[in-house]
Protein backbone atom coordinates (compact mmCIF):
# COMPACT_ATOMS: atom_id res chain seq x y z
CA UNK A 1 -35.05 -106.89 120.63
CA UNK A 2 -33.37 -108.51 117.23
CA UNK A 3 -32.89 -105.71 114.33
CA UNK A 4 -33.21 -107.97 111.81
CA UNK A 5 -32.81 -108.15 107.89
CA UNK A 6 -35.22 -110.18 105.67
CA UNK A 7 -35.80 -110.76 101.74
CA UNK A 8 -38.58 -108.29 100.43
CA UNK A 9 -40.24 -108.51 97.26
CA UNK A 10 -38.13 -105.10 95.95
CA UNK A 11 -35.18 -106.27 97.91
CA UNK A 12 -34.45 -106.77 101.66
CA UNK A 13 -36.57 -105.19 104.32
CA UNK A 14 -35.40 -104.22 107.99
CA UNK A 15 -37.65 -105.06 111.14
CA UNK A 16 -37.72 -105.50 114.79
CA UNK A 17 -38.54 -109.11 115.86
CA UNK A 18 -39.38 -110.72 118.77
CA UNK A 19 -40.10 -113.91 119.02
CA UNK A 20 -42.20 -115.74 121.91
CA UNK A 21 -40.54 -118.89 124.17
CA UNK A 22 -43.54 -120.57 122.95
CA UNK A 23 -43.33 -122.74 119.57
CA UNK A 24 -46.91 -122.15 118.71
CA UNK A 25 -47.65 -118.64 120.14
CA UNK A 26 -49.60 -116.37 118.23
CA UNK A 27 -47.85 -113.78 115.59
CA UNK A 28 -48.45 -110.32 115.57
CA UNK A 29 -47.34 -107.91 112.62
CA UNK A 30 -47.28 -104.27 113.23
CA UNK A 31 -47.34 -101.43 110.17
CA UNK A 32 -46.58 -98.21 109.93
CA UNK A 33 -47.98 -95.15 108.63
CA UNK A 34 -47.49 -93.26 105.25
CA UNK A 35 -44.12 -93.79 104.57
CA UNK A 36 -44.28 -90.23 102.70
CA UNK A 37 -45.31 -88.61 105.79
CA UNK A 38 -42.77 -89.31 107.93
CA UNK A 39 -44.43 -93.06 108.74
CA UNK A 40 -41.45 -95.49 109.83
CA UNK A 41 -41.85 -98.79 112.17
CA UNK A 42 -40.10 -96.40 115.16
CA UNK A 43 -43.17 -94.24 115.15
CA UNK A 44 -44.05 -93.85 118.95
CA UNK A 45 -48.06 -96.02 118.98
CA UNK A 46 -46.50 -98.43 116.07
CA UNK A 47 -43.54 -98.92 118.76
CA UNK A 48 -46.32 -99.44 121.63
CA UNK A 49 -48.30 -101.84 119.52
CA UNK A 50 -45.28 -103.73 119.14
CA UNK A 51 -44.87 -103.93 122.47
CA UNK A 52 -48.35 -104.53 123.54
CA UNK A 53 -48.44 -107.88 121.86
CA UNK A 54 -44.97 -108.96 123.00
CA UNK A 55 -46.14 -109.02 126.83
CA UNK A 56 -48.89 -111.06 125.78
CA UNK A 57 -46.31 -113.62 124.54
CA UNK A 58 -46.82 -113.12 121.00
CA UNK A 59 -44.12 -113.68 117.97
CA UNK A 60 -44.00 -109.76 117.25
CA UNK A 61 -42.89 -107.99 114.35
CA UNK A 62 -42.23 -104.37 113.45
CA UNK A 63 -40.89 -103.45 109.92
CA UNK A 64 -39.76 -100.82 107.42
CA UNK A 65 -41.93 -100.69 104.46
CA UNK A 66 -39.80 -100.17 101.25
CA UNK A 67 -37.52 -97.22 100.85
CA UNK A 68 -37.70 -96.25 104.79
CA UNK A 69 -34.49 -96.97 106.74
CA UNK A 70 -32.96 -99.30 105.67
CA UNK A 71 -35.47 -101.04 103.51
CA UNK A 72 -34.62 -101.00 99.92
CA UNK A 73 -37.05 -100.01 96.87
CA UNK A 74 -39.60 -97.30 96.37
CA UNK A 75 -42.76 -96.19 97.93
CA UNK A 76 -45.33 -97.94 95.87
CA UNK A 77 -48.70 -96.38 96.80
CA UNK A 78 -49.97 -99.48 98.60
CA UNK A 79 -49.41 -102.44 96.27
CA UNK A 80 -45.51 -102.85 96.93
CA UNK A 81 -46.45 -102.67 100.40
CA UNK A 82 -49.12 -105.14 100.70
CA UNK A 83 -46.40 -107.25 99.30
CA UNK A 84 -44.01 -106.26 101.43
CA UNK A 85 -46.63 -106.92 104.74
CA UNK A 86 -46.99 -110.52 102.81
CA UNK A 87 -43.39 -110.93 102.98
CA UNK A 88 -42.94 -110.51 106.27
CA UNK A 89 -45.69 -112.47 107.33
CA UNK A 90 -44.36 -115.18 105.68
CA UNK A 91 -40.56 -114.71 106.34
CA UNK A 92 -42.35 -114.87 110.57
CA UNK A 93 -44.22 -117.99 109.70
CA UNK A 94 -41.07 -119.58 108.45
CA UNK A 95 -39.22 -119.04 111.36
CA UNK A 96 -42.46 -120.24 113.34
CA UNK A 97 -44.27 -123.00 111.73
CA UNK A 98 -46.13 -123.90 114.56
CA UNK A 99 -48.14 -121.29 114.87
CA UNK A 100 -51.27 -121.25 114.33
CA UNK A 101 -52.88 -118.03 114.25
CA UNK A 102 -51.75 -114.49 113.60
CA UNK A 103 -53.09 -110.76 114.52
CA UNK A 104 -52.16 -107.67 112.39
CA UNK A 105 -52.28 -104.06 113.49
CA UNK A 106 -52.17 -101.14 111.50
CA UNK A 107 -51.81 -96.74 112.22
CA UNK A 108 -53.33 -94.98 109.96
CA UNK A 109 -52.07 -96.03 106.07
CA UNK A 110 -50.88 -99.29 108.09
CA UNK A 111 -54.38 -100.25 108.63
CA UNK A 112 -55.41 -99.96 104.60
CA UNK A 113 -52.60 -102.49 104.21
CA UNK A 114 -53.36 -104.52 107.29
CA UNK A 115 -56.89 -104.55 106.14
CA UNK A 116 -55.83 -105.93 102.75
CA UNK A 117 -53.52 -108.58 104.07
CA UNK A 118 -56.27 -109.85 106.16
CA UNK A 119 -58.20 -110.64 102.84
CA UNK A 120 -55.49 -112.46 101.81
CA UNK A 121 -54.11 -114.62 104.91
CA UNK A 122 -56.94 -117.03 106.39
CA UNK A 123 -54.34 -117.18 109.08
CA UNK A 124 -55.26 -113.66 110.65
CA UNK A 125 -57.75 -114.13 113.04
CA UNK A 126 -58.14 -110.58 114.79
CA UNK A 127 -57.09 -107.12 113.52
CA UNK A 128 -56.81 -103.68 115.39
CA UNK A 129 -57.23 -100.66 113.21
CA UNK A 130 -56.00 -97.04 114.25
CA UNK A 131 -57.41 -94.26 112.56
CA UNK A 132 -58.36 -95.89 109.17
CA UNK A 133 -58.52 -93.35 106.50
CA UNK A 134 -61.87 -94.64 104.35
CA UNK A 135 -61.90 -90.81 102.87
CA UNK A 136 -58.42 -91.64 101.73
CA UNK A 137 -58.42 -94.87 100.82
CA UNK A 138 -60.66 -97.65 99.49
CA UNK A 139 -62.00 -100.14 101.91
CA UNK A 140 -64.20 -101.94 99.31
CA UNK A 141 -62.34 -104.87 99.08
CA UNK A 142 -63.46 -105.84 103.14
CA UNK A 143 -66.68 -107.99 100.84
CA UNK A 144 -66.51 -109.65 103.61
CA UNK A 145 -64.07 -108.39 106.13
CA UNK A 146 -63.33 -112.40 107.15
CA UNK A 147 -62.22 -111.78 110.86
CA UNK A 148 -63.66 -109.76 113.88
CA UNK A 149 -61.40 -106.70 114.91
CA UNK A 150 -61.28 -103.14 116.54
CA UNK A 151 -61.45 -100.11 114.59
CA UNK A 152 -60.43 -97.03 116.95
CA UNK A 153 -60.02 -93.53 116.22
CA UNK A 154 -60.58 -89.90 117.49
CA UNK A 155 -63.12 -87.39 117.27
CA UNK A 156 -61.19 -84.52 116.50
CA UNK A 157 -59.38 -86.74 113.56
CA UNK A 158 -59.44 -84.37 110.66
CA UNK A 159 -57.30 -86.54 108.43
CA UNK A 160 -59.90 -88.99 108.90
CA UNK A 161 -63.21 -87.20 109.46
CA UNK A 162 -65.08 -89.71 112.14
CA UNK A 163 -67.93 -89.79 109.71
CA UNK A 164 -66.10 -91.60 107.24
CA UNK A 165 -65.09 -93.53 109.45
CA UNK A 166 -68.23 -94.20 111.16
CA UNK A 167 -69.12 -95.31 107.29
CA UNK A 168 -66.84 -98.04 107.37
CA UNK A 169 -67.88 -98.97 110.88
CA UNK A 170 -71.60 -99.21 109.37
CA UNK A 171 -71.12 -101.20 106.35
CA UNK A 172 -68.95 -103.61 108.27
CA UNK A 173 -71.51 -103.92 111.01
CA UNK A 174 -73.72 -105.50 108.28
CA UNK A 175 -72.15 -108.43 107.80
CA UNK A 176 -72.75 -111.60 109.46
CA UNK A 177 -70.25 -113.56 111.37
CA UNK A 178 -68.10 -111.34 112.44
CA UNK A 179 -67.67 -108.69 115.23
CA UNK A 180 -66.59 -105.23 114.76
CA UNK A 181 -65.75 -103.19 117.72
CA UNK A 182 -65.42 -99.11 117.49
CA UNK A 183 -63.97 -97.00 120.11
CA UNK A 184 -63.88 -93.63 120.14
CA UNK A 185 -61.47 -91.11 121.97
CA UNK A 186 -62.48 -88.14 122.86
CA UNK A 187 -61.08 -84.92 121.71
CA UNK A 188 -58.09 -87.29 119.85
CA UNK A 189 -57.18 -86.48 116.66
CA UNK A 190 -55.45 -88.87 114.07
CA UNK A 191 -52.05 -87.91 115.56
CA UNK A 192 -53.47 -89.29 118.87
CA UNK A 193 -51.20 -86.29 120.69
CA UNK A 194 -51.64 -86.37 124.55
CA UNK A 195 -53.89 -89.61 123.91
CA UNK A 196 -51.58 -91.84 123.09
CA UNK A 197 -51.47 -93.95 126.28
CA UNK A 198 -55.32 -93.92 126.41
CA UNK A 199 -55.01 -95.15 123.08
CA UNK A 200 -52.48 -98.29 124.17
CA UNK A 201 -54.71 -98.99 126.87
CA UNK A 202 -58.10 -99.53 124.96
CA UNK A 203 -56.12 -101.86 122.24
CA UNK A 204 -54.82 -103.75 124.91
CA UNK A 205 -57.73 -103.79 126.83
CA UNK A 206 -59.30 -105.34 123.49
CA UNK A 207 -57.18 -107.68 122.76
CA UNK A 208 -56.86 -109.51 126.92
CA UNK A 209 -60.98 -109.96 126.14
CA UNK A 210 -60.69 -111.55 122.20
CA UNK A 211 -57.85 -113.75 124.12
CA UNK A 212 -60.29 -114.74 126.77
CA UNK A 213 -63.34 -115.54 123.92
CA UNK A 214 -64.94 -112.61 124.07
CA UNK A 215 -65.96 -110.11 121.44
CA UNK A 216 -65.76 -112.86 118.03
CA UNK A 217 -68.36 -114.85 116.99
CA UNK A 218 -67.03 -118.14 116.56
CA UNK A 219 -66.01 -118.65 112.88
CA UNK A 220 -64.85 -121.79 110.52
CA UNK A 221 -61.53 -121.62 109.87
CA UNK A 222 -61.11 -120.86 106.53
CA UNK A 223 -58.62 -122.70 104.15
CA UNK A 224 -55.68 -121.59 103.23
């Protein structure tokens, strides 16, 4: 798996990359928790994420946000590293510009700036979501969330209380032409300790049925 260096908005930004033996495979960009809180793109479900997509034969992508590893600049509360997620989509397209479509995960602050870069990338047809912190963070901006995804957290998450959650699950159910799907683990909580593989296997399980069709409405591609 390529360590790789690439040209960040607040300087360059270090990932793992690996890319598919197909030209227009699907890309997949994975993000990391609160880099304050010990969040890197090693952490152990980023790391499986990573991996989940590469055995489906996507373009995969792992990174550093700013000021972790050896990423250069300084935590930014979330708007540096939106930027920085842009980045590296874009740096991935460049390498790849035959493909087509593009799925980003997020764990925990990862999600709140996966969520965002969906808004912003028509390109990003699915997104998986673990342990979004809508007590935390503002979700607001999902007016409409423009892709179908999975949102999946515990039930013993006290850093995000599954009512909140469920919140966010609610609103988004509201809106038309998508498809949210929740999962719930039992007795996990946002640290997803002992439940970790559980965890892998419901994501993956996930995404094998959006690749076969299921679980999206069908949607108009929107422009870039």
């Amino acid at each position: 798996m390529p360590e790789v260096i690439f040209a960040g908005p607040a300087g360059r930004l270090e990932g793992r990359y690996q890319p598919s033996k197909e030209k227009s495979a699907p890309i997949a960009i994975v993000l990391h928790p609160h880099p304050q809180f010990g969040g890197t793109m090693n952490n152990k479900i980023v790391y499986d994420l990573f991996y989940m997509f590469q055995k489906r034969d996507f373009t995969t992508l792992r990174f550093n946000f700013r000021g972790i590893g050896r990423s250069q600049g300084e935590f930014d509360h979330g708007t540096g590293e939106l930027s920085d997620a842009a980045a590296a989509l874009d740096w991935v397209q460049s390498l790849h510009p035959d493909s087509k479509s593009c799925w980003v995960a997020g764990y925990s602050f990862g999600s709140w700036i996966g969520m965002q870069l969906l808004m912003r990338r028509p390109e990003i047809e699915g997104f998986i979501s673990v342990a979004p912190q809508p007590n935390t963070y503002d979700f607001s901006f999902l007016a409409p969330c423009p892709s179908s995804g999975l949102i999946i957290h515990g039930d013993a998450d006290k850093v995000a209380p599954p009512k909140d959650v469920q919140g966010l699950v609610d609103k988004l159910h509201t809106q038309k032409g998508i498809t949210i799907t929740q999962k719930t683990i039992p007795g996990a909580n946002h640290f997803f300790a002992n439940d970790s593989e559980l965890l892998i296997q419901e994501c993956a399980d996930y995404l094998d049925r959006r690749l076969a069709g299921e679980l999206a409405d069908p949607r108009p591609k929107r422009l870039r």
